[in-house]
N, C-alpha and C. Protein backbone atom coordinates (compact mmCIF):
# COMPACT_ATOMS: atom_id res chain seq x y z
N UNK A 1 -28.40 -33.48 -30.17
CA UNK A 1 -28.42 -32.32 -29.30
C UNK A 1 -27.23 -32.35 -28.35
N UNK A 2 -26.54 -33.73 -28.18
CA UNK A 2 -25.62 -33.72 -26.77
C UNK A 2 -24.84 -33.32 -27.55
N UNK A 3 -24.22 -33.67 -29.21
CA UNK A 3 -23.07 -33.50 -29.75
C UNK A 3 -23.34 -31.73 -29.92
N UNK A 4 -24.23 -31.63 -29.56
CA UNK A 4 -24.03 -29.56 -30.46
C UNK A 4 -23.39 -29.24 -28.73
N UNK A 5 -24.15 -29.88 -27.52
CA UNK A 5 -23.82 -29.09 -26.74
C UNK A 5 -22.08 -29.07 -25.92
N UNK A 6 -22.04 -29.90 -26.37
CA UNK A 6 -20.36 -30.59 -26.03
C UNK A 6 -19.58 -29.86 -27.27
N UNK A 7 -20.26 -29.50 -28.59
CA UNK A 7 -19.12 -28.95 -29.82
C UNK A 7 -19.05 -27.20 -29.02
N UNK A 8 -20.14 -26.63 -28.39
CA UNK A 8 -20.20 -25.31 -27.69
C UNK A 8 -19.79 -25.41 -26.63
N UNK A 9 -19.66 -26.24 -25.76
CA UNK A 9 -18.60 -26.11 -24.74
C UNK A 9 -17.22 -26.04 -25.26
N UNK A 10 -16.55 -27.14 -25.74
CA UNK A 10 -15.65 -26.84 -26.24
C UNK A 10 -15.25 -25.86 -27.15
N UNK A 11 -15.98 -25.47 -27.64
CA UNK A 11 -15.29 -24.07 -28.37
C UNK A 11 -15.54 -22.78 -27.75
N UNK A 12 -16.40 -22.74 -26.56
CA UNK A 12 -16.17 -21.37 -25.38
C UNK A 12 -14.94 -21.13 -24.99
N UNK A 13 -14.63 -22.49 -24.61
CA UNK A 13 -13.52 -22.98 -23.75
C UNK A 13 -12.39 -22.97 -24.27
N UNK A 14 -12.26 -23.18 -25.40
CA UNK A 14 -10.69 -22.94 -26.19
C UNK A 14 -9.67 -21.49 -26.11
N UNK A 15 -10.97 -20.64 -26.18
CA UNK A 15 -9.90 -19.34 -25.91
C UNK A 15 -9.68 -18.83 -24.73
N UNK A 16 -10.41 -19.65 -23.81
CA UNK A 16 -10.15 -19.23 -22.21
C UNK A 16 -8.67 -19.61 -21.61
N UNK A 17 -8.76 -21.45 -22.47
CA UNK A 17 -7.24 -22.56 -22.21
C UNK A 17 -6.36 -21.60 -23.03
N UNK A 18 -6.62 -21.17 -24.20
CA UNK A 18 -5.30 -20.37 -24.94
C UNK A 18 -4.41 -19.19 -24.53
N UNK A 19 -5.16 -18.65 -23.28
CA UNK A 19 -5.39 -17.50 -23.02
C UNK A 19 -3.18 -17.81 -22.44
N UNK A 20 -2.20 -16.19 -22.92
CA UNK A 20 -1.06 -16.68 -22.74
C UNK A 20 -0.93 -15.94 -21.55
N UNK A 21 0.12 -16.98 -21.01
CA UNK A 21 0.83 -17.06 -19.36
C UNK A 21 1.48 -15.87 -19.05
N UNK A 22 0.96 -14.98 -17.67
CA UNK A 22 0.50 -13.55 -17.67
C UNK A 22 2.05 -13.45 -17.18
N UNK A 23 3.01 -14.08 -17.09
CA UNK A 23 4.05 -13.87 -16.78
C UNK A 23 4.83 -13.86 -15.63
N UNK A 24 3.51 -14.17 -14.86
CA UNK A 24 3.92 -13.84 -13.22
C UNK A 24 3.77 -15.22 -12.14
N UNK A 25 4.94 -15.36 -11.33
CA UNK A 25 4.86 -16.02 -10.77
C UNK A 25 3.95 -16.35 -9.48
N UNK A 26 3.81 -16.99 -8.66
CA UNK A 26 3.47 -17.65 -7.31
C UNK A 26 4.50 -17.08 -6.46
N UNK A 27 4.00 -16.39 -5.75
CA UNK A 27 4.72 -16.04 -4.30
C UNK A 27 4.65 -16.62 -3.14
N UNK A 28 5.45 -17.25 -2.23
CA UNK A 28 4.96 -17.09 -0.73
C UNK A 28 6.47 -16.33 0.05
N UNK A 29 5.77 -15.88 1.22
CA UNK A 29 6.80 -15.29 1.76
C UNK A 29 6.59 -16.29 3.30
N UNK A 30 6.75 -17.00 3.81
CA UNK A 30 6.34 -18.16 4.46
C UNK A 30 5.95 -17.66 6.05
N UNK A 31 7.03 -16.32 6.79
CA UNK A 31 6.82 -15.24 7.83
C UNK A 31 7.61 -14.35 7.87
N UNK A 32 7.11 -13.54 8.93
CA UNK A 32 8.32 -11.65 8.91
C UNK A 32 9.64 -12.50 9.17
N UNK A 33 10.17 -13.42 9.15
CA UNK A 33 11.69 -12.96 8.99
C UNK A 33 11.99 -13.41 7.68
N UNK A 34 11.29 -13.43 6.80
CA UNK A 34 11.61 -13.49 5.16
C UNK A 34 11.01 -12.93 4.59
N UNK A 35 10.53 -11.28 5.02
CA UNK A 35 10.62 -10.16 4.60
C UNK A 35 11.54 -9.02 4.19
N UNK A 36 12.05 -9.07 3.35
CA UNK A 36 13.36 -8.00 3.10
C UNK A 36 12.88 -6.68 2.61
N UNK A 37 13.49 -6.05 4.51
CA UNK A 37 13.28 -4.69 4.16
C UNK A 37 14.27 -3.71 3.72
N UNK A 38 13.84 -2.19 3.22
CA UNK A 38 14.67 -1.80 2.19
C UNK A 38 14.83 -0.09 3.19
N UNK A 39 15.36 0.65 3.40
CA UNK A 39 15.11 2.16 3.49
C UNK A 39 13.99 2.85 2.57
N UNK A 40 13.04 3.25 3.38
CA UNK A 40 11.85 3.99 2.28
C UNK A 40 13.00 5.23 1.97
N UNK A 41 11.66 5.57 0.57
CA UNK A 41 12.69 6.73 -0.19
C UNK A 41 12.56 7.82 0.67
N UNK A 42 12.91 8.89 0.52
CA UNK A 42 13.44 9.84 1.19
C UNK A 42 12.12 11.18 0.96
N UNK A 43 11.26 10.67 0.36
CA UNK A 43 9.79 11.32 0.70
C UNK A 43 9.07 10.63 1.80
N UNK A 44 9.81 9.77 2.47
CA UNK A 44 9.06 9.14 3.77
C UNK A 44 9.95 9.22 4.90
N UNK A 45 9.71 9.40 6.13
CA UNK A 45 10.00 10.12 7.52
C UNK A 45 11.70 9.04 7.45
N UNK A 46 12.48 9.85 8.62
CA UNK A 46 13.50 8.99 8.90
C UNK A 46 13.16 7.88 9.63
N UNK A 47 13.80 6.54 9.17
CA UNK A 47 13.31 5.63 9.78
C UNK A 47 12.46 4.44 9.52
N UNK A 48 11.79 4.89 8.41
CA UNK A 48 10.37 4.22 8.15
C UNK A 48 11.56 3.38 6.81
N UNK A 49 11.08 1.88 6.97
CA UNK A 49 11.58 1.04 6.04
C UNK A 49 10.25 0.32 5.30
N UNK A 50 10.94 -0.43 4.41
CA UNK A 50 9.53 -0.33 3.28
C UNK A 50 9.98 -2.01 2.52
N UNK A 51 9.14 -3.06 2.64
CA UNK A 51 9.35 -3.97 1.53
C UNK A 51 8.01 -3.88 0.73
N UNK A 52 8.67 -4.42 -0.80
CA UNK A 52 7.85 -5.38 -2.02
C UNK A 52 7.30 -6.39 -1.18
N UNK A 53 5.95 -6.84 -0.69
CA UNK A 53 5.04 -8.27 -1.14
C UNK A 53 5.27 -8.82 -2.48
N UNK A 54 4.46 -7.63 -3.20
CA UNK A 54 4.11 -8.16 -4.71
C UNK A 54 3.94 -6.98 -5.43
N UNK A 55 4.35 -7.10 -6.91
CA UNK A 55 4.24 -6.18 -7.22
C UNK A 55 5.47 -5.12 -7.29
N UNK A 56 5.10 -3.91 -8.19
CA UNK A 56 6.18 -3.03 -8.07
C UNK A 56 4.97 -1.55 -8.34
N UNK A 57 5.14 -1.07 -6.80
CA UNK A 57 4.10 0.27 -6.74
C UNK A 57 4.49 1.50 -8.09
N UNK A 58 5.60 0.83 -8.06
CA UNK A 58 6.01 2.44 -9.20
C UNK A 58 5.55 2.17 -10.91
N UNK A 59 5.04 0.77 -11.13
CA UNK A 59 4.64 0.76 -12.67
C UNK A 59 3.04 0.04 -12.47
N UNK A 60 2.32 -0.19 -13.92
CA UNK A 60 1.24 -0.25 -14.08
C UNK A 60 0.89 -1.73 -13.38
N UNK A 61 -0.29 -1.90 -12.68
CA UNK A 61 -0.24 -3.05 -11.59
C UNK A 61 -0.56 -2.90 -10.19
N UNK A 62 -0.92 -4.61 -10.01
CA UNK A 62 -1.45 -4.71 -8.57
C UNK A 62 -0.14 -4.82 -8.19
N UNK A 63 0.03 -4.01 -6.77
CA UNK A 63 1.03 -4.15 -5.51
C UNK A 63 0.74 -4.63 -4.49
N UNK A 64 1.52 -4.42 -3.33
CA UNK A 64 1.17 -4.77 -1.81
C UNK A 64 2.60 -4.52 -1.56
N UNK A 65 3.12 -3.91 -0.80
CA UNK A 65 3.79 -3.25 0.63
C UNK A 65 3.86 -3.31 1.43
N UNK A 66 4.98 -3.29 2.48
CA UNK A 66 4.37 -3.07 3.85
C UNK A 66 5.42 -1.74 4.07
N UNK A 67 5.30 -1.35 5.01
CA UNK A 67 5.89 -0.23 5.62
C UNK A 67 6.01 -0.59 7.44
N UNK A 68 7.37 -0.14 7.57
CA UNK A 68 7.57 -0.39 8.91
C UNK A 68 8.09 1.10 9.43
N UNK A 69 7.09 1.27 10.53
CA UNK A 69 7.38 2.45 11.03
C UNK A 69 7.74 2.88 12.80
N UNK A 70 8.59 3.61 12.65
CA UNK A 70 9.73 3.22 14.55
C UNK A 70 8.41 4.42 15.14
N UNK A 71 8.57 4.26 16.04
CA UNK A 71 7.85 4.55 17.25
C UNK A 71 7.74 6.19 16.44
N UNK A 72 6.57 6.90 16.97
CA UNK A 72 6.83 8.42 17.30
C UNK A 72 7.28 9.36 16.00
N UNK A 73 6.93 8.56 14.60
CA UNK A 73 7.29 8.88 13.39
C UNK A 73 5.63 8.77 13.01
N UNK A 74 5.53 10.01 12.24
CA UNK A 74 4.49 10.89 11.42
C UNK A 74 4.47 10.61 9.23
N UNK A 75 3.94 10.27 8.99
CA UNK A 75 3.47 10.07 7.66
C UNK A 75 2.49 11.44 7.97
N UNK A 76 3.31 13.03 6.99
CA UNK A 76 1.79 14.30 7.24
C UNK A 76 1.04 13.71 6.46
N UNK A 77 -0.17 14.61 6.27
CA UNK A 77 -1.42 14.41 5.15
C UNK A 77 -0.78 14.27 4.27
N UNK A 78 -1.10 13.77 3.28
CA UNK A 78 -1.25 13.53 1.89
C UNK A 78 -1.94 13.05 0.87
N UNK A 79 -1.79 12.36 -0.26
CA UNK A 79 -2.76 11.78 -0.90
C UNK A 79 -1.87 11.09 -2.66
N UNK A 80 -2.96 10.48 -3.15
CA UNK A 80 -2.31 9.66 -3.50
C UNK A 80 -3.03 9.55 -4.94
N UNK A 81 -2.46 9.29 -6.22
CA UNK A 81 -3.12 9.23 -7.67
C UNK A 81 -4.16 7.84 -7.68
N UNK A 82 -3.59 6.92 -6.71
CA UNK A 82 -5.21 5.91 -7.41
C UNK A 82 -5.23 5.87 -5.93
N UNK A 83 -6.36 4.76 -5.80
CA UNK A 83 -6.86 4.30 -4.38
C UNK A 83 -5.88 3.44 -3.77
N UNK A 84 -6.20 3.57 -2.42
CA UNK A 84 -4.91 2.77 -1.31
C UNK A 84 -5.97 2.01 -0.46
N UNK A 85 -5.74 0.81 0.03
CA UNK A 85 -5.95 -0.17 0.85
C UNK A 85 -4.98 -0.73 1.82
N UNK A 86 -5.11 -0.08 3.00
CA UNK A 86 -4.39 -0.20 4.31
C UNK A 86 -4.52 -1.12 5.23
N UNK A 87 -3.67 -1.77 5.86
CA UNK A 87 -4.08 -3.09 7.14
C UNK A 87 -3.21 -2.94 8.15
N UNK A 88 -3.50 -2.62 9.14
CA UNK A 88 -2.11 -2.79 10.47
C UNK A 88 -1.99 -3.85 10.07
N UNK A 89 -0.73 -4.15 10.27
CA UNK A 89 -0.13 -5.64 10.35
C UNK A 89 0.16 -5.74 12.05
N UNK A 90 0.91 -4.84 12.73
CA UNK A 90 1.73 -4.97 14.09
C UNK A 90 1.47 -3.36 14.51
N UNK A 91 1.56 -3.54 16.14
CA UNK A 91 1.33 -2.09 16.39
C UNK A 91 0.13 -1.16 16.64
N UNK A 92 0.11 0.21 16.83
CA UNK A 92 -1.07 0.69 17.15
C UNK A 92 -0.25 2.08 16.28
N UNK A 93 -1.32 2.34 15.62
CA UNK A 93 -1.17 3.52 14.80
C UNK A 93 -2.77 4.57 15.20
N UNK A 94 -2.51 5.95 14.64
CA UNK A 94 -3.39 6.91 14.86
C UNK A 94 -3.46 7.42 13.16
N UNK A 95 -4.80 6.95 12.33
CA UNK A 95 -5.14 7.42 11.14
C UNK A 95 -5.42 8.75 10.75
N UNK A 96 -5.54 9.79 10.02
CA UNK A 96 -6.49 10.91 10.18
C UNK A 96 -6.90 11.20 8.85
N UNK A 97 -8.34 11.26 8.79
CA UNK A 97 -8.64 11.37 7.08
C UNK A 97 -8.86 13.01 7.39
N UNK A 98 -8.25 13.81 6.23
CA UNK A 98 -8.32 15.17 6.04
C UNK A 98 -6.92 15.65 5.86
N UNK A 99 -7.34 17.22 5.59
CA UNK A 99 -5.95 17.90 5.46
C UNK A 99 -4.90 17.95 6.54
N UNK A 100 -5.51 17.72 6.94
CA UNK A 100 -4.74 18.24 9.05
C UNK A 100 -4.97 17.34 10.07
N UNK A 101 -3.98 16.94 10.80
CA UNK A 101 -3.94 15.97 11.64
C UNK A 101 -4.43 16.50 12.57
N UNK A 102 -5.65 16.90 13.05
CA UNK A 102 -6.63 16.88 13.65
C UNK A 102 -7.32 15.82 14.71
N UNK A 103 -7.42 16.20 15.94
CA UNK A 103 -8.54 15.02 16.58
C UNK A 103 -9.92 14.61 16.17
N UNK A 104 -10.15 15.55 15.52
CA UNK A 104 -11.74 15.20 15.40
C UNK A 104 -11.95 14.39 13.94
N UNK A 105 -10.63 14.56 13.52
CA UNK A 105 -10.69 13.12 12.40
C UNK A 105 -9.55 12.44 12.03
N UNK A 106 -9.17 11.86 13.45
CA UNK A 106 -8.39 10.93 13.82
C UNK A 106 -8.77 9.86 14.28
N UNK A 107 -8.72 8.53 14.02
CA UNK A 107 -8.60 7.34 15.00
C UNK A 107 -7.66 5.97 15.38
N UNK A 108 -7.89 5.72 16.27
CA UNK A 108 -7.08 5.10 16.96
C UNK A 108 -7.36 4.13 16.03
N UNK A 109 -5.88 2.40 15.67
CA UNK A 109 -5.98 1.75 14.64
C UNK A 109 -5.43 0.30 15.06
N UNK A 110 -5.66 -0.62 15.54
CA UNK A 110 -5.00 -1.61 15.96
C UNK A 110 -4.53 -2.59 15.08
N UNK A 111 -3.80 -3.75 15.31
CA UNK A 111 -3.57 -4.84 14.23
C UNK A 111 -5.20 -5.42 13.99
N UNK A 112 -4.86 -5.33 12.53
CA UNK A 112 -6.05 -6.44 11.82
C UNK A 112 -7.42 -4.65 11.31
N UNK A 113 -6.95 -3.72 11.52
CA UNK A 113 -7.48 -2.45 11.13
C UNK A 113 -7.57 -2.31 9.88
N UNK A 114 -8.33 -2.34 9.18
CA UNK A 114 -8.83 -2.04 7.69
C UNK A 114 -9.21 -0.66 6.90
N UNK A 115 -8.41 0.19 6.49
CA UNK A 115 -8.58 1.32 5.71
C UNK A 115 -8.75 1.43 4.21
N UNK A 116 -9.82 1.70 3.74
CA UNK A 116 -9.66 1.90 2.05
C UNK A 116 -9.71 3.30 1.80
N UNK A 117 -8.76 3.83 0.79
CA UNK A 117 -9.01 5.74 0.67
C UNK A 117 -9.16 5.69 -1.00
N UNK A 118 -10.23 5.99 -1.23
CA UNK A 118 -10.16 6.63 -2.68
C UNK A 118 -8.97 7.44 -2.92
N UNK A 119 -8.84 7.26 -4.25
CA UNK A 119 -7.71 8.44 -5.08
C UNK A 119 -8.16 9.98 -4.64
N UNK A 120 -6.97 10.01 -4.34
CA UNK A 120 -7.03 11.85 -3.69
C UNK A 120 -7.86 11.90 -2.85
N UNK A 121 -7.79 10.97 -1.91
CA UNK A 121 -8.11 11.30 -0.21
C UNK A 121 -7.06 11.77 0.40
N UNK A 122 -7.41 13.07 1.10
CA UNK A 122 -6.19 13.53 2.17
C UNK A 122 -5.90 12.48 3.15
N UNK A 123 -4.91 11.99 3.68
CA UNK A 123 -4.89 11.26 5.20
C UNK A 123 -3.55 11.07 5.71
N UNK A 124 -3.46 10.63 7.18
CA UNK A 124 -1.96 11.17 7.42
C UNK A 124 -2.27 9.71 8.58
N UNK A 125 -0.88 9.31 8.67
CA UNK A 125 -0.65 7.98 9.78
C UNK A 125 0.51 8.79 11.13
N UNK A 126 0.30 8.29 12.06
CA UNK A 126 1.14 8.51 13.17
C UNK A 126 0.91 7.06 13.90
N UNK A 127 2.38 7.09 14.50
CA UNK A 127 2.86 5.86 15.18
C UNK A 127 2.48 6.43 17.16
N UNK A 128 2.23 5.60 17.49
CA UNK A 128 2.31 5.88 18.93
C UNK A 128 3.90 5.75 19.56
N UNK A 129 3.42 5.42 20.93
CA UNK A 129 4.89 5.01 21.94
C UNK A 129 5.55 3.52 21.42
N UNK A 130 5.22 3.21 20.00
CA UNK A 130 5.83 1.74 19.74
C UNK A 130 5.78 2.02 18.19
N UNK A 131 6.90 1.08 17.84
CA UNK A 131 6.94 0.54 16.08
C UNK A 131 5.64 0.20 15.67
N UNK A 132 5.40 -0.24 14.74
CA UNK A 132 4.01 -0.44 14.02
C UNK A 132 4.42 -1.27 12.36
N UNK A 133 3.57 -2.28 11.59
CA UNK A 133 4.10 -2.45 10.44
C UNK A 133 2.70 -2.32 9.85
N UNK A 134 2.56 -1.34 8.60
CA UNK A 134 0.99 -1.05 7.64
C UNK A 134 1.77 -2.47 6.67
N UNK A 135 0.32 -2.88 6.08
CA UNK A 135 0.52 -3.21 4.49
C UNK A 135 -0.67 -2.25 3.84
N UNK A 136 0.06 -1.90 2.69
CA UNK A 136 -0.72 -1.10 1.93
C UNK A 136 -0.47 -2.17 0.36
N UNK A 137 -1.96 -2.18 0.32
CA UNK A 137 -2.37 -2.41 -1.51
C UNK A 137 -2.86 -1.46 -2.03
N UNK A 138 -2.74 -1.84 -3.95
CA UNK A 138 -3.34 -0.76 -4.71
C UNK A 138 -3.12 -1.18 -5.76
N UNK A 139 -2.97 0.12 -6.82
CA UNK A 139 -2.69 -0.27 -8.38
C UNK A 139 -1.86 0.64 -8.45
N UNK A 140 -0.54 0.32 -9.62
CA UNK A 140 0.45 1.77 -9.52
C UNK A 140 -0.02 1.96 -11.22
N UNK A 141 0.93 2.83 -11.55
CA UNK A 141 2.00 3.59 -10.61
C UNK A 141 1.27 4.17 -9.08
N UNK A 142 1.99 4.46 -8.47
CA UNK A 142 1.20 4.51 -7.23
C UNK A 142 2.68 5.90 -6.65
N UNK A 143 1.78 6.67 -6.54
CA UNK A 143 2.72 8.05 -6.05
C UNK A 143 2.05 9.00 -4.70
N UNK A 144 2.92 9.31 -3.86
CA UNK A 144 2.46 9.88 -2.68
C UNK A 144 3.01 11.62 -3.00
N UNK A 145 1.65 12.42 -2.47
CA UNK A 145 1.93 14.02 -2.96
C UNK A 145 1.60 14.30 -1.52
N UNK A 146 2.34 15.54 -0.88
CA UNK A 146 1.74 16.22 0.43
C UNK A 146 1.12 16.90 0.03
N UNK A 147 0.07 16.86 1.07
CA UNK A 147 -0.72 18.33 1.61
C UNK A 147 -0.09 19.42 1.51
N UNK A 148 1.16 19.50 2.28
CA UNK A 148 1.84 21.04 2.19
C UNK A 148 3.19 20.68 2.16
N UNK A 149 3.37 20.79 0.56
CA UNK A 149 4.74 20.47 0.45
C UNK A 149 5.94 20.64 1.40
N UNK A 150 5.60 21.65 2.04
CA UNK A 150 7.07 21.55 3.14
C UNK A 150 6.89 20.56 4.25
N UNK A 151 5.87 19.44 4.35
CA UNK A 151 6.06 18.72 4.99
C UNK A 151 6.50 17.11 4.26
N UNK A 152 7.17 17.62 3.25
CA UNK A 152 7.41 16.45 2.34
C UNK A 152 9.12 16.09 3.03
N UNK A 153 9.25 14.91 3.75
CA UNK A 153 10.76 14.79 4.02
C UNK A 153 12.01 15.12 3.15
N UNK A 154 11.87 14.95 1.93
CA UNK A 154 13.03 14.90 0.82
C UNK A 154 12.61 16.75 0.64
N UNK A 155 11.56 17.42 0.96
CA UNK A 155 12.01 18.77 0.84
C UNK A 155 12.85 19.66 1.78
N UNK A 156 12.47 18.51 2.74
CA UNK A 156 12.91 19.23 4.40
C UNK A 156 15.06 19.17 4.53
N UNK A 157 15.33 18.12 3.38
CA UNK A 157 16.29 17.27 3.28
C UNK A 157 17.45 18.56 2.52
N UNK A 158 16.66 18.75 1.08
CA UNK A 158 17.27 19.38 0.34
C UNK A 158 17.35 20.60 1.13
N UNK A 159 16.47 21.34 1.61
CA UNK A 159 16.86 23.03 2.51
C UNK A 159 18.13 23.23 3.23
N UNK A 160 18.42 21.58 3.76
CA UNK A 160 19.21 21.66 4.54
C UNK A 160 20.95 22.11 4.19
């Protein structure tokens, strides 16, 4: 009986060990000054800079982001093809779930603040009287659509 149960362990177990090497490395980023940040694209406010954690938001896959945003800079409503998972990192931000940056569904967001939005939740971020840094996780491709397209920066860009 011990030899059947040791011949079925081992053969559960064989295709778990076989299983091939997903390709991806071990990260550490050790603290913020070995974060390399980049200019967000030009569908995000002037100002707002953007690094890779992990991941690459624009193909199939887990990500993580952060976004750094200067004082007094607005992310409008929008929304997004899969779900987003938000964290102040630094800063005090003002959230708003809905179409419209609204008080009555706005709140105030400190470091260590936890947001999850289903796919195609409206919601919009504002910075107070100070910088602020989000990390955002998810799965990409991972694409940001406005509420009202003319509040999309890269539309506001091209008019000009």
């Amino acid at each position: 009986m011990k030899k059947w149960i040791a011949l079925v362990a081992v053969l559960t177990a064989t295709p778990i060990m076989a299983q091939p090497d997903s390709g991806t490395a071990a990260s550490v980023i050790p603290g913020p000054t070995s974060v390399h940040w980049k200019p967000a694209p030009p569908d995000f406010p002037k100002g707002v800079m953007l690094a890779t954690m992990m991941g690459d938001p624009g193909k199939p896959g887990v990500f993580v982001i952060r976004a750094m945003m200067p004082a007094h800079s607005v992310i409008a409503p929008h929304i997004h093809d899969s779900d987003e998972a938000l964290t102040v990192i630094s800063g005090h931000v003002r959230h708003y779930i809905g179409p419209a940056m609204d008080a009555a569904h706005g709140q105030a967001l400190k470091p260590g603040a936890f947001v999850h939005l289903p796919q195609g939740t409206p919601h919009a971020v504002a910075t107070d009287g100070g910088p602020a840094v989000l990390e955002v996780a998810g799965t990409g491709p991972f694409s940001m659509h406005y509420v009202n397209p003319g509040d999309d920066p890269s539309q506001k860009a091209a008019q000009r």
